[in-house]
C-alpha atoms as a PDB file:
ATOM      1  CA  UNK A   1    -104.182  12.038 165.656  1.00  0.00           C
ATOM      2  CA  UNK A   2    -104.288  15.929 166.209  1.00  0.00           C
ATOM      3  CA  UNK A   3    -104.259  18.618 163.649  1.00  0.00           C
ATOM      4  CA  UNK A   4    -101.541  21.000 162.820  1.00  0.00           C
ATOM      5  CA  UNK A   5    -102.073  24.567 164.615  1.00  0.00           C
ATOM      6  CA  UNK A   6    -101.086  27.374 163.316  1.00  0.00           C
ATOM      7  CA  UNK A   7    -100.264  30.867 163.926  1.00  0.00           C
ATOM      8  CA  UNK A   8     -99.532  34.057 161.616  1.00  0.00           C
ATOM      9  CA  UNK A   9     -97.549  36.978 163.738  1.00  0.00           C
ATOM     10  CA  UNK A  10     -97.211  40.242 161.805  1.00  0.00           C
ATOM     11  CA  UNK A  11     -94.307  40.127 164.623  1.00  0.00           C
ATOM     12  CA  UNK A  12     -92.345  38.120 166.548  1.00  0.00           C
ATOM     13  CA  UNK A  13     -89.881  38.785 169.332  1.00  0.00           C
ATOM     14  CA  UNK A  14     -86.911  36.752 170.569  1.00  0.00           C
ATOM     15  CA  UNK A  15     -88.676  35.995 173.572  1.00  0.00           C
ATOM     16  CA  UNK A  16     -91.939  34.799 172.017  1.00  0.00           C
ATOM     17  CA  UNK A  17     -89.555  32.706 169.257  1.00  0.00           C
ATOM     18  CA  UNK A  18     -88.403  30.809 172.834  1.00  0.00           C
ATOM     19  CA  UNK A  19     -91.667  30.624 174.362  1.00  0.00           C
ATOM     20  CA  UNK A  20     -93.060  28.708 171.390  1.00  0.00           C
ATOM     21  CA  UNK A  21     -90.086  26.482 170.780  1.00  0.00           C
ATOM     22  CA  UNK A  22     -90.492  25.547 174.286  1.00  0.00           C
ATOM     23  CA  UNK A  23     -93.642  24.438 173.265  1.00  0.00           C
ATOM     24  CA  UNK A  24     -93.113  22.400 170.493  1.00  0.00           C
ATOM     25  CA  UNK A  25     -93.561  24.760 168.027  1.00  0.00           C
ATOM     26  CA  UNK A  26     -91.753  25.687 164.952  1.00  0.00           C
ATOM     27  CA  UNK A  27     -91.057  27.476 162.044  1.00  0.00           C
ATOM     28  CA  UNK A  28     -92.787  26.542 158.729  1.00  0.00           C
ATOM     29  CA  UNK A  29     -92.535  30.002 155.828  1.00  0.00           C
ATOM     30  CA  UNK A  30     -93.313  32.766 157.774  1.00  0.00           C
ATOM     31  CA  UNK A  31     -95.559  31.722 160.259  1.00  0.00           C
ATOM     32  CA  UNK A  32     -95.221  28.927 163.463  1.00  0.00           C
ATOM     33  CA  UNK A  33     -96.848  25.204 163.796  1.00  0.00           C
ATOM     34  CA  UNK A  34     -97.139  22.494 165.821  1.00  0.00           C
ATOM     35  CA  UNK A  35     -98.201  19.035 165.022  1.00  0.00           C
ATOM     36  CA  UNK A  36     -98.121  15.459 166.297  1.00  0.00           C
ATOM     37  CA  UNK A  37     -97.904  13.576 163.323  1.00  0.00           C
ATOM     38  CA  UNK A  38     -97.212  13.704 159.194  1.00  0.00           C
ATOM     39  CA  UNK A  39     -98.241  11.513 156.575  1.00  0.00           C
ATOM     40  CA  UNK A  40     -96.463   9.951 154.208  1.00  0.00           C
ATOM     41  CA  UNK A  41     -97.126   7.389 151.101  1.00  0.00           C
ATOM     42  CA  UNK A  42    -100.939   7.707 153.692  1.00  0.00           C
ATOM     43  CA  UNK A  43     -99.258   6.161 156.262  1.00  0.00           C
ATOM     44  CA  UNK A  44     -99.322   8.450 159.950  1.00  0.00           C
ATOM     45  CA  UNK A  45     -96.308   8.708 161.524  1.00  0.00           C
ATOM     46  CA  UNK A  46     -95.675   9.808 165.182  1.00  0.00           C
ATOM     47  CA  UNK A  47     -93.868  13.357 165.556  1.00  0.00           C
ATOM     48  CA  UNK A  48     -91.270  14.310 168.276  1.00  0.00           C
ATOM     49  CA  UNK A  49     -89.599  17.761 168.647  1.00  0.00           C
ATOM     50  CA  UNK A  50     -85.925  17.913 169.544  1.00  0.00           C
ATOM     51  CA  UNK A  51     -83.631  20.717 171.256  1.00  0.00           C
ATOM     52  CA  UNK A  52     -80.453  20.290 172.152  1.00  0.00           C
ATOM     53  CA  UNK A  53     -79.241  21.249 175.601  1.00  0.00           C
ATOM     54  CA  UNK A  54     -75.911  23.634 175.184  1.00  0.00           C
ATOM     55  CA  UNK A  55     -75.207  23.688 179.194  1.00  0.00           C
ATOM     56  CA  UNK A  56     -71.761  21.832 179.825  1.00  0.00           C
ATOM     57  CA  UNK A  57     -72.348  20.945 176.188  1.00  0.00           C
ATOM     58  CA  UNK A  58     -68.931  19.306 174.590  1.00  0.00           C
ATOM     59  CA  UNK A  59     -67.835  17.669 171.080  1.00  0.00           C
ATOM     60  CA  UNK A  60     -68.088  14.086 171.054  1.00  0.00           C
ATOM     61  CA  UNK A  61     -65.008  12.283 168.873  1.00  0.00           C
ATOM     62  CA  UNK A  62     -67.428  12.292 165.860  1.00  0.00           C
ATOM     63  CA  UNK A  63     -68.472  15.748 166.217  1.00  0.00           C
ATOM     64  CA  UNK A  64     -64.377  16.554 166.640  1.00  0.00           C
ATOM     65  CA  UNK A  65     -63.383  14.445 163.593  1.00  0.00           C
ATOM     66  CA  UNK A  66     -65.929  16.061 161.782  1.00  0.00           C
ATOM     67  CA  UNK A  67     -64.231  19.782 162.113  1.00  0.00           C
ATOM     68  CA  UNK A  68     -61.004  18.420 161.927  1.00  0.00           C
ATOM     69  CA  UNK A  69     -61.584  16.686 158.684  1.00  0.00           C
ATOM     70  CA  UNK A  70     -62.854  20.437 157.196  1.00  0.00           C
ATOM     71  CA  UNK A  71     -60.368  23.056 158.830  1.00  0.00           C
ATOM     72  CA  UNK A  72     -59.562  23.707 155.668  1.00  0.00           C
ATOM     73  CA  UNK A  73     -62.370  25.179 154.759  1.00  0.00           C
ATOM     74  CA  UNK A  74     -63.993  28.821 155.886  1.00  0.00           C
ATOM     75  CA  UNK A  75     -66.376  29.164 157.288  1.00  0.00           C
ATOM     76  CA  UNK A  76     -68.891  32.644 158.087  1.00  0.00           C
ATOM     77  CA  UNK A  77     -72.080  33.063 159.879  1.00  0.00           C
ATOM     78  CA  UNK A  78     -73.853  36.603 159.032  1.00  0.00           C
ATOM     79  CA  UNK A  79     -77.376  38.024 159.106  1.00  0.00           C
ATOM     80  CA  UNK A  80     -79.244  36.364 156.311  1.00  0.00           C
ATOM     81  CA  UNK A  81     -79.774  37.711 152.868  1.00  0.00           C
ATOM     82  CA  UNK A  82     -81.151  35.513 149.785  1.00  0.00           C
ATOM     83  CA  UNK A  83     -78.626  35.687 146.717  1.00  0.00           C
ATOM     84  CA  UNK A  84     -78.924  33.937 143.496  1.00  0.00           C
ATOM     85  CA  UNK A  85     -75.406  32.254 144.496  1.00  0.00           C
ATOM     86  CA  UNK A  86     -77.730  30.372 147.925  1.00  0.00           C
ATOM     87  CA  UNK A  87     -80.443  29.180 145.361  1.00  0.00           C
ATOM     88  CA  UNK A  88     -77.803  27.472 142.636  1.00  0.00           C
ATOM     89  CA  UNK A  89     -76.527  25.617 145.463  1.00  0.00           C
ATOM     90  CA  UNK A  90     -79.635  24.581 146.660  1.00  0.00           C
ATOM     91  CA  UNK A  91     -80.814  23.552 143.424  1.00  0.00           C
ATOM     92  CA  UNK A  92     -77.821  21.038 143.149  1.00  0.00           C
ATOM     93  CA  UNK A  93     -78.619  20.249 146.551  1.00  0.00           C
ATOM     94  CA  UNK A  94     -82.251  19.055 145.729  1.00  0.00           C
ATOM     95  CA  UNK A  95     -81.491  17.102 142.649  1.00  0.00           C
ATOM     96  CA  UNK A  96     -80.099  14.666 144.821  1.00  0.00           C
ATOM     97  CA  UNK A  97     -82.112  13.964 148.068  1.00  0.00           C
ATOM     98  CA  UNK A  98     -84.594  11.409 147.931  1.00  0.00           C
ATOM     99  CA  UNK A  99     -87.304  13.321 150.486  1.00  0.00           C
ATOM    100  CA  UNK A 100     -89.608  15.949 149.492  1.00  0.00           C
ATOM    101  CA  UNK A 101     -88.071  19.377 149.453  1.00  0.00           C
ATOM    102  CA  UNK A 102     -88.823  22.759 148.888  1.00  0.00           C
ATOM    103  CA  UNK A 103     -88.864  23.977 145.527  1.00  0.00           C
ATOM    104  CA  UNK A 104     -86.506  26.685 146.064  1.00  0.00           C
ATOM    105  CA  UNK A 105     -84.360  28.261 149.548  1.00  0.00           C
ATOM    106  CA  UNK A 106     -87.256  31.736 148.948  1.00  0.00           C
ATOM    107  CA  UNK A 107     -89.976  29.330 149.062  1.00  0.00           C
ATOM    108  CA  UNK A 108     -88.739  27.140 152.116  1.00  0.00           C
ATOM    109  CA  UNK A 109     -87.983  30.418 154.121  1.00  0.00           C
ATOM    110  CA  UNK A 110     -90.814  33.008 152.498  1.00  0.00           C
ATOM    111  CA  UNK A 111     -93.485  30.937 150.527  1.00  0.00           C
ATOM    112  CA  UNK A 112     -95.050  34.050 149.535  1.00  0.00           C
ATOM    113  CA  UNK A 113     -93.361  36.096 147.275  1.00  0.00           C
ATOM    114  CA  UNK A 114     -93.843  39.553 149.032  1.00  0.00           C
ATOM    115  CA  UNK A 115     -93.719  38.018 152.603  1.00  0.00           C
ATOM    116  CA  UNK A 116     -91.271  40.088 155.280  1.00  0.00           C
ATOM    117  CA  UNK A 117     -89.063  37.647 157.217  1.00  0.00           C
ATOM    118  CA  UNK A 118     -90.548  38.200 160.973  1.00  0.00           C
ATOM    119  CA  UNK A 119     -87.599  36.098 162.185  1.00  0.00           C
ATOM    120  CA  UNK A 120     -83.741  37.261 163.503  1.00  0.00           C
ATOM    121  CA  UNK A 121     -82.359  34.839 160.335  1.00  0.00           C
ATOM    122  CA  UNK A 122     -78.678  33.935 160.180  1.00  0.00           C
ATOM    123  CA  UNK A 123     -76.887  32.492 157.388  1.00  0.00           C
ATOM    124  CA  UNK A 124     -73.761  29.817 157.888  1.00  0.00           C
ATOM    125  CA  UNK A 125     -71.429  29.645 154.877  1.00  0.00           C
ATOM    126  CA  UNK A 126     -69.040  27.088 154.048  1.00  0.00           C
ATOM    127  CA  UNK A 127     -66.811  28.083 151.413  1.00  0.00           C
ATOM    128  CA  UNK A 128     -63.993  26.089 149.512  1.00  0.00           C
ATOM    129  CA  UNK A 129     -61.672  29.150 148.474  1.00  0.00           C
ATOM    130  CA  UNK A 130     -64.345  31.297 146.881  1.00  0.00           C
ATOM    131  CA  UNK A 131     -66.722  28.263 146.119  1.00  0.00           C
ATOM    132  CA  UNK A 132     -69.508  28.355 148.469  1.00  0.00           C
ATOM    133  CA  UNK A 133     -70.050  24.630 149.277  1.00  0.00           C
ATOM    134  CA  UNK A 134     -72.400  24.620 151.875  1.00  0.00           C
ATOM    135  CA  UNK A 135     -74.801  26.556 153.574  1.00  0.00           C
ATOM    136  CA  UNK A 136     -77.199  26.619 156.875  1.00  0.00           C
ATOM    137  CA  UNK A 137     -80.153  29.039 158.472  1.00  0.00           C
ATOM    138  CA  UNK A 138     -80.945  29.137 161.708  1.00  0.00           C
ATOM    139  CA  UNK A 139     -82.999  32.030 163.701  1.00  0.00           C
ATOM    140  CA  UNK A 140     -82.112  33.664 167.009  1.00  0.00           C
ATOM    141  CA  UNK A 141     -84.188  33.523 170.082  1.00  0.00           C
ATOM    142  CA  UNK A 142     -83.431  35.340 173.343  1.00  0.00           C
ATOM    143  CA  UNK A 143     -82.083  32.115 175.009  1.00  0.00           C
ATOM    144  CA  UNK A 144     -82.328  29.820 171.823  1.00  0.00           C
ATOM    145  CA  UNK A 145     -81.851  29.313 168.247  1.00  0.00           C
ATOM    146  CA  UNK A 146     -83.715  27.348 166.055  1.00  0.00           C
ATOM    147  CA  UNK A 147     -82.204  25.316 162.842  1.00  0.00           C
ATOM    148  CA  UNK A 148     -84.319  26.211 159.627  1.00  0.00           C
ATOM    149  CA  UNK A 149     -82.561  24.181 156.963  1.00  0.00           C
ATOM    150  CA  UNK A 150     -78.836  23.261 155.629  1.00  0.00           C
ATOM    151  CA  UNK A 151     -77.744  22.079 152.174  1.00  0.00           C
ATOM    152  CA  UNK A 152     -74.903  21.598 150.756  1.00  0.00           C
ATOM    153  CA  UNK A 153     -73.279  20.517 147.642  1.00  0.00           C
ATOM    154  CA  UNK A 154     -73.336  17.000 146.213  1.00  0.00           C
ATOM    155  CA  UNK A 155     -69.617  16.754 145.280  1.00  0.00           C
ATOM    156  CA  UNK A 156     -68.840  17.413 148.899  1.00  0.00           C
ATOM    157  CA  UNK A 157     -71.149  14.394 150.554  1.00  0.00           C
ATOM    158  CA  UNK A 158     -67.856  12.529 152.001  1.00  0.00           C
ATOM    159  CA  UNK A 159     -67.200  15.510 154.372  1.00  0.00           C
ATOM    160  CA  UNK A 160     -70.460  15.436 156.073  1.00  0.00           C
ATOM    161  CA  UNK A 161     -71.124  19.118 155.234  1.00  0.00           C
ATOM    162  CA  UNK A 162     -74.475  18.798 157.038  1.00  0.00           C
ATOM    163  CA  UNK A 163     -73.420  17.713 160.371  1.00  0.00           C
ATOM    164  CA  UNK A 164     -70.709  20.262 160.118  1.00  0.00           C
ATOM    165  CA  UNK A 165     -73.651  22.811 159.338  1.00  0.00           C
ATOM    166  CA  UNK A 166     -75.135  21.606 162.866  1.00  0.00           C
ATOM    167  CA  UNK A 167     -71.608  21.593 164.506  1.00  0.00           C
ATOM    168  CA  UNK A 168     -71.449  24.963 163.558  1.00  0.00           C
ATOM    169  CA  UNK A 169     -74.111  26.315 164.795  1.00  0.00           C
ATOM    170  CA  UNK A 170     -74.161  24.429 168.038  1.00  0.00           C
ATOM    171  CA  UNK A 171     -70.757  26.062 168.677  1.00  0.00           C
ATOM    172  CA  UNK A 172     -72.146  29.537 167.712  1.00  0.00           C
ATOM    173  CA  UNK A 173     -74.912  28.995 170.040  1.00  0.00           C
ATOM    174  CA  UNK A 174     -72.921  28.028 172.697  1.00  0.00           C
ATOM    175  CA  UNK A 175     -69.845  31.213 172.595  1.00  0.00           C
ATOM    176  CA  UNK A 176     -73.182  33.704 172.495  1.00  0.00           C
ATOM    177  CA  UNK A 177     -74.440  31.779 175.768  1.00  0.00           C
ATOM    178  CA  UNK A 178     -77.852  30.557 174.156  1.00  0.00           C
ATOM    179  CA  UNK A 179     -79.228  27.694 176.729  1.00  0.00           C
ATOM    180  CA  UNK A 180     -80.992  25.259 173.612  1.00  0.00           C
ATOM    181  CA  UNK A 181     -80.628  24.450 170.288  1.00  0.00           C
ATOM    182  CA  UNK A 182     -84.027  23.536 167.915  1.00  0.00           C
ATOM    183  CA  UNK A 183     -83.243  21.420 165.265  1.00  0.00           C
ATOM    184  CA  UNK A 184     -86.560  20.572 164.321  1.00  0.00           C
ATOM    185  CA  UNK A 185     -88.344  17.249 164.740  1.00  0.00           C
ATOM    186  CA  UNK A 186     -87.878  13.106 164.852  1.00  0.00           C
ATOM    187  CA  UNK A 187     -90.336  11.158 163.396  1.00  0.00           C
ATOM    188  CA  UNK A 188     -90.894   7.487 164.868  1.00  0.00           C
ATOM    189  CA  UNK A 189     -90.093   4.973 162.482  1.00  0.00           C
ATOM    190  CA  UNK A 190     -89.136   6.953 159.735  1.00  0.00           C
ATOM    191  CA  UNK A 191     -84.958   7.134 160.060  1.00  0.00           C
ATOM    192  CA  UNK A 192     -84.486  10.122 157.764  1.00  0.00           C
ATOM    193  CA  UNK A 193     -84.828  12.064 160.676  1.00  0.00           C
ATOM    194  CA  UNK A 194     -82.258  10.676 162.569  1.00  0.00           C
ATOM    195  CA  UNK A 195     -79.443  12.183 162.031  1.00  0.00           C
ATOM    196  CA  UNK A 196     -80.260  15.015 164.024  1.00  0.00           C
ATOM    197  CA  UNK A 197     -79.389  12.460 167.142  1.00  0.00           C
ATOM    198  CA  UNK A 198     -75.935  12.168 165.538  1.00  0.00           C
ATOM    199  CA  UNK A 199     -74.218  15.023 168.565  1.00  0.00           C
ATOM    200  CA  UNK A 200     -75.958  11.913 171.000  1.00  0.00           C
ATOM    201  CA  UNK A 201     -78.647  10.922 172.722  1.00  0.00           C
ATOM    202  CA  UNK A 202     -77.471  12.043 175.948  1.00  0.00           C
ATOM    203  CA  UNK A 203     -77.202  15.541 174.606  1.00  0.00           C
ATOM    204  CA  UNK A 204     -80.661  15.752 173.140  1.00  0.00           C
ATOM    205  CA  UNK A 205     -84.284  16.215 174.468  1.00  0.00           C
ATOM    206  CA  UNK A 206     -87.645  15.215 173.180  1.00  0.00           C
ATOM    207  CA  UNK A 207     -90.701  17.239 173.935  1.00  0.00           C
ATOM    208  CA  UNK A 208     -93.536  15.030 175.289  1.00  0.00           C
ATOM    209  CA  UNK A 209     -96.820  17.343 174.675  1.00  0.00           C
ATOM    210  CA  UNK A 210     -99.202  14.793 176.438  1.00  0.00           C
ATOM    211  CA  UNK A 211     -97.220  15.552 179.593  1.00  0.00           C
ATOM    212  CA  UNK A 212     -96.162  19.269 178.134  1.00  0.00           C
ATOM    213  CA  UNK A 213     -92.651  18.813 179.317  1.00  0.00           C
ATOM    214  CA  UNK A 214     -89.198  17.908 177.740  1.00  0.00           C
ATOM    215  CA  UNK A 215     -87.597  14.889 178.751  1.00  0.00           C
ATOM    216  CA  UNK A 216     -83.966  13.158 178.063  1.00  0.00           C
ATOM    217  CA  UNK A 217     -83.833  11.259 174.705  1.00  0.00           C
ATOM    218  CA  UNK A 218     -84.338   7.534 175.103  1.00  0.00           C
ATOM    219  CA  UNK A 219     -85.625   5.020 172.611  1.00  0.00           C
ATOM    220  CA  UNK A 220     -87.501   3.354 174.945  1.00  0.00           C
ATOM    221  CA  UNK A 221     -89.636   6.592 175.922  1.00  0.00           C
ATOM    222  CA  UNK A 222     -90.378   6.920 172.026  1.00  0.00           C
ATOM    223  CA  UNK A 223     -91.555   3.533 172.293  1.00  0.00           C
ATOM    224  CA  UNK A 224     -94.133   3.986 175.627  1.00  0.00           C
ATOM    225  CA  UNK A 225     -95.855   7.297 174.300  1.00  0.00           C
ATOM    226  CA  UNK A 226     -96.132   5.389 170.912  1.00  0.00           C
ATOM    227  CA  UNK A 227     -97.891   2.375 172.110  1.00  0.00           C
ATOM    228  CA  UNK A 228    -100.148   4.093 174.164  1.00  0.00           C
ATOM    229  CA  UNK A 229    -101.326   6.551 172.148  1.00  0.00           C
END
């Protein structure tokens, strides 16, 4: 098993923010990490980092259904600023997941009270009329853009408000002409994390760092670099 590495910038550029994604590397407060594996309950568990590729990149019928079923509702994406209005929702949000999460949206993104945010940060709101229902961060790379969180709140859960989070950002990604699309990481036998495979495994990559290269996403391949680890 290898140890997290980690590494503080004072700054980071867009084109640094792709070189490490392309890495496996990712976001974690305000500084960027890379592991193999987490524990949980002391069990290990095998890591892999997703991106989505966004060239010739199309809805699926889910992914269609999905905006269709919430055209009603509006939807913005603007630089990010943290408002009292993001951390209510996210505090309904957490009093209903069952994984460990942040204790609070300036903690997730900031950790440190005084900390400067050394990442482009955009915000996604989903609004019902006025009511902000759901919400999404993701930073901007020179070529990329990497998805921080999303919550949403828990008398929405029948429209799939995180998905659409996703679905919007893939499609923002795509009209600016951004190549990938970081949604974080899979962990093997752990299905939480699986849901970020919902666009489809054809459309998704895993990074391999044994052979430092990203591959298509395929079960099987999870399976091999498992097993003979």
């Amino acid at each position: 098993m290898t140890v997290p590495e980690f590494y503080s910038p004072r700054h980071l550029t867009h084109a640094q923010l792709d070189t490490f994604l392309a890495r496996g590397w990712y976001r974690m407060h305000q500084t960027i990490f890379t592991t193999n594996h987490i524990i949980d309950d002391d069990k290990s568990y095998r890591v892999f980092w997703l991106r989505y590729n966004l060239q010739h990149y199309t809805h699926h019928k889910l992914s269609r259904q999905i905006l269709h079923k919430n055209r009603f509702f509006t939807t913005l994406i603007k630089p990010f600023t943290l408002t009292t209005e993001l951390e209510n929702l996210y505090t309904l949000y957490r009093q209903t997941i069952t994984f460990d999460g942040a204790p609070s949206v300036k903690h997730w993104l900031f950790h440190n009270e005084d900390a400067l945010n050394i990442y482009d940060s955009h915000l996604v709101e989903i609004r019902d009329n006025d009511h902000l229902i759901a919400a999404g961060v993701f930073d901007k790379g020179k070529q990329s853009i990497a998805g921080i969180m999303n919550f949403y709140h828990p008398g929405y859960k029948k429209y799939s408000l995180g998905k659409h989070l996703i679905l919007t950002k893939l499609d923002f990604a795509t009209r600016e002409g951004y190549t990938h699309y970081y949604p974080g990481y899979l962990v093997h036998g752990y299905p939480k994390f699986d849901y970020k495979l919902f666009i489809g495994k054809d459309r998704t990559e895993v990074y391999i760092p044994e052979l430092k290269r990203w591959f298509p996403y395929s079960d099987q391949l999870m399976d091999i670099v498992v097993n003979e680890r």
